[in-house]
Protein backbone atom coordinates (compact mmCIF):
# COMPACT_ATOMS: atom_id res chain seq x y z
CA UNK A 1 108.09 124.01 106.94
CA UNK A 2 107.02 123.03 110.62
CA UNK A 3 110.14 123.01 111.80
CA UNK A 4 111.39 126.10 110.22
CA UNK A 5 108.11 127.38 111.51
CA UNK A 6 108.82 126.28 115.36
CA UNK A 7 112.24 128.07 114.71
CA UNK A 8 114.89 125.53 113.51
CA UNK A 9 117.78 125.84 111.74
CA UNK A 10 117.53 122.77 108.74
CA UNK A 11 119.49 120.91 106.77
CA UNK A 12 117.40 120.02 103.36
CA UNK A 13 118.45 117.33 101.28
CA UNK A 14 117.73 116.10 97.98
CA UNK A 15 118.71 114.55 94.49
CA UNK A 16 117.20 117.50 92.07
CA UNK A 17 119.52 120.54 93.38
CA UNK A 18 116.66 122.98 91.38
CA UNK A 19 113.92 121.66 93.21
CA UNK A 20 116.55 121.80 96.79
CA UNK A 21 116.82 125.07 95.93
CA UNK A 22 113.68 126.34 95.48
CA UNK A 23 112.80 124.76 98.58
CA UNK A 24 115.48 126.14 100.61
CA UNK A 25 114.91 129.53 99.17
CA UNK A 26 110.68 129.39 100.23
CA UNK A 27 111.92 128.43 104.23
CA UNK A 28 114.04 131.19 104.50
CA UNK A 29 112.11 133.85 102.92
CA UNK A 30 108.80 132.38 104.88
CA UNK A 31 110.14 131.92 108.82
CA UNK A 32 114.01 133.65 108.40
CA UNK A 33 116.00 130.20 109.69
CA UNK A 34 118.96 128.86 108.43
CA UNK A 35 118.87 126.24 105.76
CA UNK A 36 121.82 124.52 104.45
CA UNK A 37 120.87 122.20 101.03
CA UNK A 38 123.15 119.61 100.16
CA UNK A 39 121.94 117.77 96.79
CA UNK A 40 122.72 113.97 97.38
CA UNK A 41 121.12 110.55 96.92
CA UNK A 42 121.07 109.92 100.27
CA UNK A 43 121.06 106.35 100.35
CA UNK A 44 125.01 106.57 98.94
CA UNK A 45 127.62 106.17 101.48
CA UNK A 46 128.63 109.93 99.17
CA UNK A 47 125.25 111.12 99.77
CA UNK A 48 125.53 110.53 103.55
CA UNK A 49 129.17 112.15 103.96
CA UNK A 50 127.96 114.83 102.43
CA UNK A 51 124.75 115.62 104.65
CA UNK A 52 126.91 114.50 107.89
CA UNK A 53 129.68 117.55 106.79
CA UNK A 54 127.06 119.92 106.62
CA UNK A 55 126.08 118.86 109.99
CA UNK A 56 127.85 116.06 111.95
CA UNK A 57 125.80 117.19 114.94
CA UNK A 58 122.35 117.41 114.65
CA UNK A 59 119.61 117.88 117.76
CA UNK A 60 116.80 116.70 115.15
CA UNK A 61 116.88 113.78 111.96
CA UNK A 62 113.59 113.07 109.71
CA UNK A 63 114.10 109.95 107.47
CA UNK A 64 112.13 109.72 104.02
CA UNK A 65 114.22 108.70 101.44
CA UNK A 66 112.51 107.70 98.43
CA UNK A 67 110.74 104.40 97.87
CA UNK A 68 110.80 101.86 95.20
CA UNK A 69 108.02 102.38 92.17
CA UNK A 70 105.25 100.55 91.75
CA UNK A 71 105.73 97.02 90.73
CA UNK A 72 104.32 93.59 90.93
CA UNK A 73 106.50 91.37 93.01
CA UNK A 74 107.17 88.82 90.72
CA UNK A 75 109.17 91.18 88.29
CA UNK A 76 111.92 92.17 91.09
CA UNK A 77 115.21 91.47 90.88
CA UNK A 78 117.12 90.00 93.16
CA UNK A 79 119.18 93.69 92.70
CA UNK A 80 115.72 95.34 92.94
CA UNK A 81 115.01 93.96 96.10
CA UNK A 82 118.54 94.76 97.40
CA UNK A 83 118.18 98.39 96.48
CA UNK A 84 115.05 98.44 97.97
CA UNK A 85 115.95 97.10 101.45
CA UNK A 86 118.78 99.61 101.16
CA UNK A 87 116.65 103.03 100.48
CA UNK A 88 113.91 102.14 103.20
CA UNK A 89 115.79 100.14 105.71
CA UNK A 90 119.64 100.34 105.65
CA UNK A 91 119.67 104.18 104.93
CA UNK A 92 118.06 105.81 107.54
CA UNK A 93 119.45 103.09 109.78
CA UNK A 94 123.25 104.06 109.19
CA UNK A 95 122.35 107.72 109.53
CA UNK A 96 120.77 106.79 113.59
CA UNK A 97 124.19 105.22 113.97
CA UNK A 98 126.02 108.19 112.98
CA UNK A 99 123.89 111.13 115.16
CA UNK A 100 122.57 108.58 117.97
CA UNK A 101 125.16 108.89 120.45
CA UNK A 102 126.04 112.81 120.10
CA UNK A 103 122.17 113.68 120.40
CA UNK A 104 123.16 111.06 123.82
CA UNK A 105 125.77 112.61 124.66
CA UNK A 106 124.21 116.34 124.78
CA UNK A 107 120.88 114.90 126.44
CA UNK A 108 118.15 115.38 124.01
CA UNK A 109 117.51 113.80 120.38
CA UNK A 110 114.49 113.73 118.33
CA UNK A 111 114.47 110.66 115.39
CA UNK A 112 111.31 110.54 113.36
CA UNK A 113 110.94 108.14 109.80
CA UNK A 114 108.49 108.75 107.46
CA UNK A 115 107.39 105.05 106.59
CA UNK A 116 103.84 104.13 105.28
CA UNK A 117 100.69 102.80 106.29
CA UNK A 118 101.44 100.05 104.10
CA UNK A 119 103.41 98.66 106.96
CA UNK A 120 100.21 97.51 108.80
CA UNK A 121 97.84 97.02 105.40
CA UNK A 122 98.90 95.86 101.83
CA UNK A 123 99.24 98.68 99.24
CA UNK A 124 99.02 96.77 95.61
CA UNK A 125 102.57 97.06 93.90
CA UNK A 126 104.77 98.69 96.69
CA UNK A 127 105.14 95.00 98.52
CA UNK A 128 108.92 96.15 98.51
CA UNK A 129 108.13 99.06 100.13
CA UNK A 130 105.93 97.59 102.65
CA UNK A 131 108.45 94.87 103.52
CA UNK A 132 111.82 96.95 103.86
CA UNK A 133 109.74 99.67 106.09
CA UNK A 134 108.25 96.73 108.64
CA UNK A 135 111.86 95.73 109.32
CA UNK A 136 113.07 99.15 110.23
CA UNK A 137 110.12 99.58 112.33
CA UNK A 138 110.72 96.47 113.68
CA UNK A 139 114.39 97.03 114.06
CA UNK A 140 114.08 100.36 116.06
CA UNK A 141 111.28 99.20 118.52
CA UNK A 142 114.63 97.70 120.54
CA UNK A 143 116.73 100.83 119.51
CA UNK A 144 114.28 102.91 120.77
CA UNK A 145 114.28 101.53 124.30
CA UNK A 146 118.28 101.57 124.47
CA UNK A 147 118.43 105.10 123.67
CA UNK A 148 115.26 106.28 125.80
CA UNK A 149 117.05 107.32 129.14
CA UNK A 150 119.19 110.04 127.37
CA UNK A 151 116.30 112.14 126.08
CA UNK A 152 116.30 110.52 122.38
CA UNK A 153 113.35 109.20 120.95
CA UNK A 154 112.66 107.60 117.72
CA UNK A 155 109.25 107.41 116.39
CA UNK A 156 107.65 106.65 113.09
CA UNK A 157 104.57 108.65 111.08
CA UNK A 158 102.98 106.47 108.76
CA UNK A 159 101.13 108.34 106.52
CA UNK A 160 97.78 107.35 104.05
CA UNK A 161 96.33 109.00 101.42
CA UNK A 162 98.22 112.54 101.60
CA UNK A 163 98.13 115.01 98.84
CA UNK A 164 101.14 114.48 97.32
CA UNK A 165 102.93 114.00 94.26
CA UNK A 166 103.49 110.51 94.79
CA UNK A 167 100.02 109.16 95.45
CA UNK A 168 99.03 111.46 92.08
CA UNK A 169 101.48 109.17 90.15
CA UNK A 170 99.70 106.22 92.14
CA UNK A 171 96.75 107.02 91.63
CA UNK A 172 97.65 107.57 87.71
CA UNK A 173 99.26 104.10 87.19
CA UNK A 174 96.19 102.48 88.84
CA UNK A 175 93.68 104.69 86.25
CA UNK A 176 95.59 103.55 83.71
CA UNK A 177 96.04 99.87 84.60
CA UNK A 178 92.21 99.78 84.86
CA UNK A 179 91.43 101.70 81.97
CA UNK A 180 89.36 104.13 83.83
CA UNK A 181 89.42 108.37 84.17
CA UNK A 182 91.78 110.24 86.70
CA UNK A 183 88.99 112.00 88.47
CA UNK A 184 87.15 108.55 88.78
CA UNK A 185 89.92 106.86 90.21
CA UNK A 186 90.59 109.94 92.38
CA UNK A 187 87.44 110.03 94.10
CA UNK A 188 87.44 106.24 94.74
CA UNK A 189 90.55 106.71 96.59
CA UNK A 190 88.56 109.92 98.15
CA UNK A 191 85.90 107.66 99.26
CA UNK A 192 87.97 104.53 100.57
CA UNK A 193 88.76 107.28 103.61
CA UNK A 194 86.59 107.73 106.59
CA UNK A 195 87.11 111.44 106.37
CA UNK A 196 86.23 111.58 102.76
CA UNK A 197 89.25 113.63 101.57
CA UNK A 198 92.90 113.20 101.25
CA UNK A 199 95.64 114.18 103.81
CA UNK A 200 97.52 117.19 103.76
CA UNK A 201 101.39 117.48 103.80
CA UNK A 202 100.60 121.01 106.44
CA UNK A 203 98.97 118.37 109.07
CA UNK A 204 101.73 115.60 108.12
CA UNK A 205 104.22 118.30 108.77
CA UNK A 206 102.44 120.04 112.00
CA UNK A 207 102.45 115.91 113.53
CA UNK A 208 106.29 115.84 112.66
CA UNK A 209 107.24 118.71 114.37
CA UNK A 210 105.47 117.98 117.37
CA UNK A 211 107.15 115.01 117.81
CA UNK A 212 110.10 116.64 117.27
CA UNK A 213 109.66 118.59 120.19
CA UNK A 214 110.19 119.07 124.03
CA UNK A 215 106.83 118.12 124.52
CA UNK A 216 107.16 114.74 123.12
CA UNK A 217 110.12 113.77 125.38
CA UNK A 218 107.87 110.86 126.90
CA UNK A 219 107.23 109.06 123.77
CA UNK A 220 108.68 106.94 121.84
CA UNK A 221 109.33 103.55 119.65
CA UNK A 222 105.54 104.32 118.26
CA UNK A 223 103.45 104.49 115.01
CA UNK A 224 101.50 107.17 114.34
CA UNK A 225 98.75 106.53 111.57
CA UNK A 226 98.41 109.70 110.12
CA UNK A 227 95.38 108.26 107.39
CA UNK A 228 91.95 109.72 108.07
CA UNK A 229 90.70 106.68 109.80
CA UNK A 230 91.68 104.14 106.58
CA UNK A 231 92.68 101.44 108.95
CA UNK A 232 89.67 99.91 110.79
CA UNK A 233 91.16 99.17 114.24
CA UNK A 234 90.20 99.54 117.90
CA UNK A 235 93.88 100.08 119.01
């Protein structure tokens, strides 16, 4: 919605084509951009032909495939583990090596991944997560330095508690698991934040674009915390 609101031209993608849709249909009527959908698991070598026919060339790539569910660590498969490494690590690193060196080639590139805050402090059950995420981050810190002199930067939001449907589902599995109420459980989470609420996806979004930007040209290979002040440090 940022984007389309700053005046881009998208490419959506996503595994429920009804939900794609409806998406699609809500930027266009909203700002008037173009928005192609393509309705792929992205983390198939399929999925990613599919998205790179649409557009082989784009100025502008956000990464946030889907994570693994809740889980303790102790019950993953070796195959679990594999498919986890490949949604949050592998994926969005084979689709930088397909756009890196045209965004190089035409002198500007904007790469931003949507990873977690969980890559800095533990999150109960998504240790998967948390692990595959920390090696891309820690993958791309180099990347990001190779690529810097040709106007491409890659950058990573980590967001905290944001309003979304996955932290809802979090939130229910942990209510459940402890036998207490929603609503209680909710406003625990509420007041574990500094700023006594929950992120919104509009301010997630807003952070995104910016980066995405011109005005961002001068930074990159960093982690933005986007978590209302949930992880106590000085730097």
């Amino acid at each position: 919605m940022a984007l389309a609101e700053a005046g881009c031209n998208l490419v959506v993608n996503g595994r429920n084509p009804e939900t794609l849709q409806a998406t699609a249909r809500e930027i266009r009527e909203r700002f008037g951009v173009s928005v192609a959908e393509v309705a792929a698991d992205v983390s198939t070598p399929d999925g990613q032909k599919a998205l790179l026919e649409v557009c082989p060339a784009p100025d502008i790539l956000v990464n946030n495939n889907a994570g693994p569910p809740l889980r303790n660590f102790k019950a993953l498969s070796r195959q679990d583990m594999l498919d986890g490494v490949t949604q949050n690590m592998v994926t969005p690193l084979e689709l930088i090596q397909a756009v890196v060196d045209g965004m190089a080639e035409r002198g500007f590139g904007r790469i931003v991944n949507i990873t977690s805050l969980s890559v800095y402090m533990p999150i109960s059950g998504l240790d998967l997560s948390s692990g595959a995420r920390a090696g891309l981050t820690a993958f791309l810190a180099g990347v990001a330095r190779q690529v810097a002199d040709k106007n491409v930067t890659i950058n990573n939001m980590l967001p905290g508690k944001l309003d979304t449907d996955r932290l809802k589902a979090n939130i229910r599995h942990s209510a459940e698991k402890a036998g207490v109420p929603i609503e209680e459980r909710t406003q625990q989470q509420i007041n574990e934040v500094p700023a006594r609420r929950f992120g919104t996806s509009e301010e997630f979004g807003q952070v995104c674009a910016f980066l995405c930007s011109v005005h961002a040209g001068y930074i990159t290979g960093q982690n933005f915390r986007l978590d209302g002040g949930l992880f106590p440090s000085a730097f």
